[in-house]
PDB file of N, CA and C in Angstrom:
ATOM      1  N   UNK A   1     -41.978 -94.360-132.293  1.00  0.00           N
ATOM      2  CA  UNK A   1     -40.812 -94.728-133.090  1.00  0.00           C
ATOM      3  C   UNK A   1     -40.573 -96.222-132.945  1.00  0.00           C
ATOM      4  N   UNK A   2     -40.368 -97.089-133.979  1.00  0.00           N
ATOM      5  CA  UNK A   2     -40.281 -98.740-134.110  1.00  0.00           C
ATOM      6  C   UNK A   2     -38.823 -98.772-133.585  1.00  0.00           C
ATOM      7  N   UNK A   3     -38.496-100.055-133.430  1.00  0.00           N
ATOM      8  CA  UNK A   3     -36.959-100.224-132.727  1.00  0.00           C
ATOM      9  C   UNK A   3     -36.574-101.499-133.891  1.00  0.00           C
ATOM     10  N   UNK A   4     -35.278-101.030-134.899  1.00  0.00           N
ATOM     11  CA  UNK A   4     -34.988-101.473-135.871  1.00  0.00           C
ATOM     12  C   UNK A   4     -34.336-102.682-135.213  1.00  0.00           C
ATOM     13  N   UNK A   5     -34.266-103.859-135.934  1.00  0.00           N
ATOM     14  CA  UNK A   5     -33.960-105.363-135.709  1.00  0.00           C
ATOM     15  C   UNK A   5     -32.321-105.498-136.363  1.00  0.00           C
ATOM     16  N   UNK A   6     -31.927-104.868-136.170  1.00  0.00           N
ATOM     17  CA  UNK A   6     -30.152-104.892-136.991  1.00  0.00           C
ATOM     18  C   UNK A   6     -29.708-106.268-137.576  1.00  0.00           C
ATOM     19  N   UNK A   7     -29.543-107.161-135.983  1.00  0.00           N
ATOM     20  CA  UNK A   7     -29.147-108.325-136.077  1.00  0.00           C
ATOM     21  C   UNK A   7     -30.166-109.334-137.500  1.00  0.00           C
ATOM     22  N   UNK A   8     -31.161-109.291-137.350  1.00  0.00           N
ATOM     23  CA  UNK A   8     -32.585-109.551-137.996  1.00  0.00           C
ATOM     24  C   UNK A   8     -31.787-109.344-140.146  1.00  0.00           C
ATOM     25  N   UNK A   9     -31.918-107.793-140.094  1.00  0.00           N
ATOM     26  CA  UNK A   9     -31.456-107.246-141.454  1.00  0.00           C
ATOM     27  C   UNK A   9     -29.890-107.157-141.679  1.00  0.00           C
ATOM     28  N   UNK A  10     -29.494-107.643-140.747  1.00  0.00           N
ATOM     29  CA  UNK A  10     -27.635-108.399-141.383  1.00  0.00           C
ATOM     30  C   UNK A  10     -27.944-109.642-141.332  1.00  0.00           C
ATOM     31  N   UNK A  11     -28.699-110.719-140.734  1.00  0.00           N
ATOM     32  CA  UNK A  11     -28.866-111.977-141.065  1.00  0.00           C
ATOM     33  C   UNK A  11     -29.741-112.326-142.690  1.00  0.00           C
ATOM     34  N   UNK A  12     -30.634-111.179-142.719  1.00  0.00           N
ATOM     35  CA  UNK A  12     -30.909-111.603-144.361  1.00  0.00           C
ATOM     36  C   UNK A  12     -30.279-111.014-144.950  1.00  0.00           C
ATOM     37  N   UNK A  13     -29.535-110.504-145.496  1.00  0.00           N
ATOM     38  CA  UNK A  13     -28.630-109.514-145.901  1.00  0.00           C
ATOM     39  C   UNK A  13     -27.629-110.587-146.331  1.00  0.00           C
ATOM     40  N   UNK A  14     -26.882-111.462-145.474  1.00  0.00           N
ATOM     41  CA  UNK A  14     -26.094-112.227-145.248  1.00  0.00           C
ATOM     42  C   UNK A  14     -26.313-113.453-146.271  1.00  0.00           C
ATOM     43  N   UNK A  15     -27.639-113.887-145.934  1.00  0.00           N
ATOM     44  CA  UNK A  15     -28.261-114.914-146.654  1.00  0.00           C
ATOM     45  C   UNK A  15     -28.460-114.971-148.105  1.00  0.00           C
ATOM     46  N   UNK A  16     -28.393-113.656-148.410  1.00  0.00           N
ATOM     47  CA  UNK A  16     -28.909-112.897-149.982  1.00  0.00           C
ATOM     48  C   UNK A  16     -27.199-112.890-150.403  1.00  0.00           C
ATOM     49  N   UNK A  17     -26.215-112.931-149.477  1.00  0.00           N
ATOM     50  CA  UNK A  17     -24.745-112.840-150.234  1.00  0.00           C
ATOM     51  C   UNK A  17     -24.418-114.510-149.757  1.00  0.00           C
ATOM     52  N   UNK A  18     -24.992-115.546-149.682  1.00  0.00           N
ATOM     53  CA  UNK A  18     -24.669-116.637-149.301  1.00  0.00           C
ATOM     54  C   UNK A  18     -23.489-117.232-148.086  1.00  0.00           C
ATOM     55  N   UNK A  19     -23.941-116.370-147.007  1.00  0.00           N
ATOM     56  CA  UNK A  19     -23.032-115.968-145.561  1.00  0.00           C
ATOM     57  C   UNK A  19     -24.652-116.775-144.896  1.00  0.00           C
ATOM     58  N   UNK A  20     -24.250-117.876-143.697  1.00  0.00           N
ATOM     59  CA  UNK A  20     -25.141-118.568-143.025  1.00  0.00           C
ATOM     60  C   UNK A  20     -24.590-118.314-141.290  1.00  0.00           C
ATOM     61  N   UNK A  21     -23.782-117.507-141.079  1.00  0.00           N
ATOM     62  CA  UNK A  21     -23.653-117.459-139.928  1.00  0.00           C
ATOM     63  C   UNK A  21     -23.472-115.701-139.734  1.00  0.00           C
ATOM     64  N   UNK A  22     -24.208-114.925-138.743  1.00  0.00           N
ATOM     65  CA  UNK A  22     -24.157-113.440-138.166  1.00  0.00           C
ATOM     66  C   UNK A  22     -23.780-113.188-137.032  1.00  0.00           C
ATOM     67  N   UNK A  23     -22.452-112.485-136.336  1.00  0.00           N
ATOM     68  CA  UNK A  23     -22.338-112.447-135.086  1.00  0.00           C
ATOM     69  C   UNK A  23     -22.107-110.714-135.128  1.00  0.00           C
ATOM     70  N   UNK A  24     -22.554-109.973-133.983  1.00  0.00           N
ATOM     71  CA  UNK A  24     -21.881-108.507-134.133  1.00  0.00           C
ATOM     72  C   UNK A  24     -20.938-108.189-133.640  1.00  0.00           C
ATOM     73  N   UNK A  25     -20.352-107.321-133.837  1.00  0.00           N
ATOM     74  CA  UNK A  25     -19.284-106.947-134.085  1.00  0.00           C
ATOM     75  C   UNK A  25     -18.673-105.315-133.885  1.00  0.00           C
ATOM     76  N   UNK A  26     -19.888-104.712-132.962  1.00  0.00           N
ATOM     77  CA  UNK A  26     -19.429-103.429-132.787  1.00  0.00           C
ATOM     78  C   UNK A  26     -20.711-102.412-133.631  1.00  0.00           C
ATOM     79  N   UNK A  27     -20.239-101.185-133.102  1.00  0.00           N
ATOM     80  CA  UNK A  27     -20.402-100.084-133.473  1.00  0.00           C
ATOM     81  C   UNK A  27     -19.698 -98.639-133.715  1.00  0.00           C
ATOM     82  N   UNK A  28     -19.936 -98.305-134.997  1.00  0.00           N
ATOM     83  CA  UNK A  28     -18.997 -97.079-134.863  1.00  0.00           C
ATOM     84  C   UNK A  28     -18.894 -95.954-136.099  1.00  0.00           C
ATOM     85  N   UNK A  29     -19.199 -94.676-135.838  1.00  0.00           N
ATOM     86  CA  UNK A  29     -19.337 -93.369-136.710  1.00  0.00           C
ATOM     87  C   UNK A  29     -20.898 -93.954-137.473  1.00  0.00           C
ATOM     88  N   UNK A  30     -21.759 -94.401-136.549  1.00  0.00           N
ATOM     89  CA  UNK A  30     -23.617 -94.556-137.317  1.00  0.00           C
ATOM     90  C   UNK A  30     -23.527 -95.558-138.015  1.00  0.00           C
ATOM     91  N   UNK A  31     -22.904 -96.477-137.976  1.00  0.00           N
ATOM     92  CA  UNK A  31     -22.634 -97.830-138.575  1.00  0.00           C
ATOM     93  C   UNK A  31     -22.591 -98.979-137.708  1.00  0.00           C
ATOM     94  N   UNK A  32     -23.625-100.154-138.307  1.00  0.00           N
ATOM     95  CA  UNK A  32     -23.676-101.557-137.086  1.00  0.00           C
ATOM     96  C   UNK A  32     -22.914-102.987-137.728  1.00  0.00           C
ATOM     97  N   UNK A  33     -21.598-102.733-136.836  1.00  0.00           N
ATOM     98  CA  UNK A  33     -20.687-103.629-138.048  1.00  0.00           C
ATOM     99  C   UNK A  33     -20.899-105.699-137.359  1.00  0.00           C
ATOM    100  N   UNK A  34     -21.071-106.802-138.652  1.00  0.00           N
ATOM    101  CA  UNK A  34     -21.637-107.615-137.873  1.00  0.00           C
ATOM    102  C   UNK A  34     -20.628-108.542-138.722  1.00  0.00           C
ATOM    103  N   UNK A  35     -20.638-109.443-137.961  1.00  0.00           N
ATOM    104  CA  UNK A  35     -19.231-110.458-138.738  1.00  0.00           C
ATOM    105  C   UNK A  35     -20.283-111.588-140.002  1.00  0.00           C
ATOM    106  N   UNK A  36     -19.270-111.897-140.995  1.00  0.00           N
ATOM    107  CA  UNK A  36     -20.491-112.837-141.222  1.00  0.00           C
ATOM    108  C   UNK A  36     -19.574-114.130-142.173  1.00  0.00           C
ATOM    109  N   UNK A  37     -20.053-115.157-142.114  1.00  0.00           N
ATOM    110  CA  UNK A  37     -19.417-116.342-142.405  1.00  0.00           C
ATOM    111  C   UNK A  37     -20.215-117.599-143.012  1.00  0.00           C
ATOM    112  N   UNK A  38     -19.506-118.060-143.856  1.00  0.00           N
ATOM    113  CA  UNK A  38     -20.363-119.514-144.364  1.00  0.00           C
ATOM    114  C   UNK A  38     -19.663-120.616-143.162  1.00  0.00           C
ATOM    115  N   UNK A  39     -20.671-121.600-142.794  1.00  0.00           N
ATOM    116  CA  UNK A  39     -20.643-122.906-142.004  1.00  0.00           C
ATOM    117  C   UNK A  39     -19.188-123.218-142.279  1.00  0.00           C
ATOM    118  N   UNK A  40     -19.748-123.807-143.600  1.00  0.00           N
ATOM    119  CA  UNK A  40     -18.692-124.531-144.008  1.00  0.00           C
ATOM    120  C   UNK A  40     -16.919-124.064-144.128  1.00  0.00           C
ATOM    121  N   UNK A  41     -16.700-123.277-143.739  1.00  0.00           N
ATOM    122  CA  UNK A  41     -15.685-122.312-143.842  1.00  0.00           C
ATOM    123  C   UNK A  41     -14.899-122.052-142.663  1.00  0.00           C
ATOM    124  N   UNK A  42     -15.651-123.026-141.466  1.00  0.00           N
ATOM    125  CA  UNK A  42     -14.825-122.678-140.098  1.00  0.00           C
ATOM    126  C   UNK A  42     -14.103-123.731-140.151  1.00  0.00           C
ATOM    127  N   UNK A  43     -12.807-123.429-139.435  1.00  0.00           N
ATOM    128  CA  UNK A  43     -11.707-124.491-139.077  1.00  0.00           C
ATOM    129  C   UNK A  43     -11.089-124.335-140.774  1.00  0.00           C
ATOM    130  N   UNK A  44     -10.984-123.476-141.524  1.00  0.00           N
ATOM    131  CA  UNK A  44     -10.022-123.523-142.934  1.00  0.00           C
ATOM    132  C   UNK A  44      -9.426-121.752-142.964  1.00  0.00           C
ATOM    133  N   UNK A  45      -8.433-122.080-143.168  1.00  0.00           N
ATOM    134  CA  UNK A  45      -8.038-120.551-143.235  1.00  0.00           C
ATOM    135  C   UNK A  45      -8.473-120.099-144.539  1.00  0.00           C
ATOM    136  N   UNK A  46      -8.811-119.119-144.205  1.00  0.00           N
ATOM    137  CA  UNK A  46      -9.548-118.150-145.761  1.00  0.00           C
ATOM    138  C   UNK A  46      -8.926-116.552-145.559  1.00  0.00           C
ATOM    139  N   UNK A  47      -8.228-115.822-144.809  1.00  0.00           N
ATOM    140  CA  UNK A  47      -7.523-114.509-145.004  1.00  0.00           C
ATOM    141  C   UNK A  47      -8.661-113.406-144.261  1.00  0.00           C
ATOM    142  N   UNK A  48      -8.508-112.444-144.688  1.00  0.00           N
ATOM    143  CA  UNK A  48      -9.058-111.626-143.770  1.00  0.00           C
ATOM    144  C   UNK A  48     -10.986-112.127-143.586  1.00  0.00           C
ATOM    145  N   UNK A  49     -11.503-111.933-142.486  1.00  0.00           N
ATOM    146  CA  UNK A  49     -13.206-112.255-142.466  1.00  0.00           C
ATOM    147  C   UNK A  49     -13.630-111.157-142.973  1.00  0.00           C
ATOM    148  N   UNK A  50     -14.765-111.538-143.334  1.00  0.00           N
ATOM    149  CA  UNK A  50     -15.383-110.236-143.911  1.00  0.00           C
ATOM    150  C   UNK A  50     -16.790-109.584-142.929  1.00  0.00           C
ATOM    151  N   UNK A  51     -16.611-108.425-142.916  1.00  0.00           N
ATOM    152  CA  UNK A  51     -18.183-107.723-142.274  1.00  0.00           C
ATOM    153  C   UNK A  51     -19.397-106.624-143.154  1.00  0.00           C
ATOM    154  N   UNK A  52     -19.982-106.836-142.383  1.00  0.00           N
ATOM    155  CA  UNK A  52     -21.191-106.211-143.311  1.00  0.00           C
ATOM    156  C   UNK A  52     -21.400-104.974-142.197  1.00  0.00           C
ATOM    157  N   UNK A  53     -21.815-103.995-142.755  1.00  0.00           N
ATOM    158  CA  UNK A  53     -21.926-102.989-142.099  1.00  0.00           C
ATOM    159  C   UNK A  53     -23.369-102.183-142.453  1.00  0.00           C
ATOM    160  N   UNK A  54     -24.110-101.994-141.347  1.00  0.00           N
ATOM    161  CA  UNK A  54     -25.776-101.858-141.475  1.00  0.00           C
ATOM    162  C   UNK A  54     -25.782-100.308-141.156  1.00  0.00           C
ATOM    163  N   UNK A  55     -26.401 -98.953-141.687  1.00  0.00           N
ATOM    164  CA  UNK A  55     -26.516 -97.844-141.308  1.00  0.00           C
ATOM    165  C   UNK A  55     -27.424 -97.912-140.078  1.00  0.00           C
ATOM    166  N   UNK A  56     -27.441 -96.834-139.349  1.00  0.00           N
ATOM    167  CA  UNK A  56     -28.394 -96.277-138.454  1.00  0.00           C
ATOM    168  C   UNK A  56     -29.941 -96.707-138.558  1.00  0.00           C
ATOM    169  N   UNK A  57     -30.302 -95.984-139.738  1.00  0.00           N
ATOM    170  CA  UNK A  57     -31.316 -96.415-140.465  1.00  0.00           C
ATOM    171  C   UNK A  57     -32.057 -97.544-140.553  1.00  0.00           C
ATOM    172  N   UNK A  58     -31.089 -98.367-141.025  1.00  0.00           N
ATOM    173  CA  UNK A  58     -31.287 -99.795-141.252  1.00  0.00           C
ATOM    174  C   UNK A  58     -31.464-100.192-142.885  1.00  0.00           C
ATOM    175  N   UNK A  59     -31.300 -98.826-143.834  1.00  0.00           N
ATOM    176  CA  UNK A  59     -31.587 -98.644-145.088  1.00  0.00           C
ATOM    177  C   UNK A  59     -30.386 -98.953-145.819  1.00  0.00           C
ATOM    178  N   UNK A  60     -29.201 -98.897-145.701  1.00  0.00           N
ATOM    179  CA  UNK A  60     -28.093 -98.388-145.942  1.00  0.00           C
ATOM    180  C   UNK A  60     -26.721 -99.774-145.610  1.00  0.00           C
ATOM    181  N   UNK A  61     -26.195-100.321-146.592  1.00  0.00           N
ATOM    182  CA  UNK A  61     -25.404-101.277-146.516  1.00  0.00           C
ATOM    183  C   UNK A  61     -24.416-101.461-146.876  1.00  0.00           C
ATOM    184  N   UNK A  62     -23.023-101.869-146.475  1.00  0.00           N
ATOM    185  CA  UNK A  62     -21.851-101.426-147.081  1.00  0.00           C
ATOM    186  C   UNK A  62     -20.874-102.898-146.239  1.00  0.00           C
ATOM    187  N   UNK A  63     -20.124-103.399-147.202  1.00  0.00           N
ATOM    188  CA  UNK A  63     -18.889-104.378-146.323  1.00  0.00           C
ATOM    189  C   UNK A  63     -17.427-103.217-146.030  1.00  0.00           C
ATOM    190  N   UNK A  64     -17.062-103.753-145.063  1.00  0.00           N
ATOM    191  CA  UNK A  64     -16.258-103.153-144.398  1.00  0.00           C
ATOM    192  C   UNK A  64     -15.076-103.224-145.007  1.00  0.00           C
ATOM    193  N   UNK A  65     -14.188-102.173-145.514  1.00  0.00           N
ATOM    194  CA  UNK A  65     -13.038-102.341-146.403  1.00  0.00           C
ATOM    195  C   UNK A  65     -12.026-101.826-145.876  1.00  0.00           C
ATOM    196  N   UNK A  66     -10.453-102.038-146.290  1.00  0.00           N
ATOM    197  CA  UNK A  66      -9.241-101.756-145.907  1.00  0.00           C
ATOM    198  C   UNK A  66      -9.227-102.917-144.875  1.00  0.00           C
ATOM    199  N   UNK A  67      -7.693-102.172-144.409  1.00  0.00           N
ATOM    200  CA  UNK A  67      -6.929-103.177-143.261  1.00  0.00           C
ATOM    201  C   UNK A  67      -7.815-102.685-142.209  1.00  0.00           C
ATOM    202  N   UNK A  68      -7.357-101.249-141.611  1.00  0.00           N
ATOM    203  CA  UNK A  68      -7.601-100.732-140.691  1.00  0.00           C
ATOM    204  C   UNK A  68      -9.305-100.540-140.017  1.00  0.00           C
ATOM    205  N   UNK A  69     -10.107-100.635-140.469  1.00  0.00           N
ATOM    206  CA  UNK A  69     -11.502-101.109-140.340  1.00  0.00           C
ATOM    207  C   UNK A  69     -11.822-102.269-140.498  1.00  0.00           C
ATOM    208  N   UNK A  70     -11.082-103.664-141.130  1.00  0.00           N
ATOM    209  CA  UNK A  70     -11.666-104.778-140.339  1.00  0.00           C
ATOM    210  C   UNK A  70     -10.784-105.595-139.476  1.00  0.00           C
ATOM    211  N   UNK A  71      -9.800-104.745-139.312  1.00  0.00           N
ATOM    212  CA  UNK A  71      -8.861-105.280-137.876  1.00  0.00           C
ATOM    213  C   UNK A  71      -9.486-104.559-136.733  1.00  0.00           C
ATOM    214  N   UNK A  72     -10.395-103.278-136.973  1.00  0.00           N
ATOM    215  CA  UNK A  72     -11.561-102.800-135.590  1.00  0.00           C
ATOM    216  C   UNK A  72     -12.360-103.732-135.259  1.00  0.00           C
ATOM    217  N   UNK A  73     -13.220-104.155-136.539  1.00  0.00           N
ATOM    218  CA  UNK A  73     -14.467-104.744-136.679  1.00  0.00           C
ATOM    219  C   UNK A  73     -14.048-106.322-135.878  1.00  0.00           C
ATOM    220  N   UNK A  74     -12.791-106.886-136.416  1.00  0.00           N
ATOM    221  CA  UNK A  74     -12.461-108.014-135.826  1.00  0.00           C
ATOM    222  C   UNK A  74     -12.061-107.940-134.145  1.00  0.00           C
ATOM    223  N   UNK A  75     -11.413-106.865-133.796  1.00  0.00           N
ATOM    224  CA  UNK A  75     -11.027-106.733-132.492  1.00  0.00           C
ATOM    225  C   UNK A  75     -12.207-106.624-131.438  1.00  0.00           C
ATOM    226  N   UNK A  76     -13.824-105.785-132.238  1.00  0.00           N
ATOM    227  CA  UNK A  76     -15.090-105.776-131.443  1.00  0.00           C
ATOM    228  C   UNK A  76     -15.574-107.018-131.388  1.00  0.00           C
ATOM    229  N   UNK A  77     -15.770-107.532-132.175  1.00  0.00           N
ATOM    230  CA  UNK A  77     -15.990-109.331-132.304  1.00  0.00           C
ATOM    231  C   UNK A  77     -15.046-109.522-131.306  1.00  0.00           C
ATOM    232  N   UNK A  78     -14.245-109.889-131.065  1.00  0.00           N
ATOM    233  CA  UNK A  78     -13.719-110.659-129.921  1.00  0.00           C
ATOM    234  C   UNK A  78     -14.109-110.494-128.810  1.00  0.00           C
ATOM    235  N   UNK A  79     -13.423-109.058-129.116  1.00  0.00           N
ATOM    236  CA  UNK A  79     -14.340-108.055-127.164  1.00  0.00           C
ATOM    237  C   UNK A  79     -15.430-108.474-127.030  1.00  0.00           C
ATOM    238  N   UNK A  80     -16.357-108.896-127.721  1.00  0.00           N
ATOM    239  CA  UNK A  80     -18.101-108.483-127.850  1.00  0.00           C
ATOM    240  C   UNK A  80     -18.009-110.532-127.203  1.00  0.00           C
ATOM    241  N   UNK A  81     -17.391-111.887-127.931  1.00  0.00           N
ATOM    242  CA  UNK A  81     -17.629-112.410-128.127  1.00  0.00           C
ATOM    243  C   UNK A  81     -16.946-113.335-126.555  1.00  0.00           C
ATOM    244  N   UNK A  82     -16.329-112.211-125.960  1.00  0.00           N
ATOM    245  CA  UNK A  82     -15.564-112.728-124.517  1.00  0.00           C
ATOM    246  C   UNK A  82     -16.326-112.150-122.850  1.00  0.00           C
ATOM    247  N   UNK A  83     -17.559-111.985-123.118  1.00  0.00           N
ATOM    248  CA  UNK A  83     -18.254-110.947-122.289  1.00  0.00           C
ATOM    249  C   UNK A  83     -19.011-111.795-121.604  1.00  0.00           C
TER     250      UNK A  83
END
């Protein structure tokens, strides 16, 4: 069995939606949720961040919607980013 590259297929993923920066951001219910951001965009307020969310698989792609799933996704990013 191969060992899927997550980080790898949310960084092109990212690139293909014009997002140049990938950090992760958790896991949760078979989903690999990863933060993602343009350069140019840090230090300006822009409203909620947005995440990309990678299946199990690695086949399967979805951004993370509502309040309540990317105030998770943002709270694992932190946890993840203070370790």
């Amino acid at each position: 069995m191969s060992k899927i590259d997550y980080y790898q297929i949310a960084l092109d993923k990212a690139k293909e939606m014009g997002y140049d920066i990938v950090r992760p951001a958790g896991e949760r219910d078979g989903w690999k949720y990863f933060g993602i951001t343009k350069s140019w965009l840090i230090g300006h307020k822009i409203g909620l961040p947005r995440y990309l969310k990678i299946s199990e698989n690695g086949r399967e792609f979805s951004m993370a919607e509502g309040w309540e799933e990317t105030m998770w996704a943002l709270k694992q990013e932190e946890e993840l980013s203070n370790l």
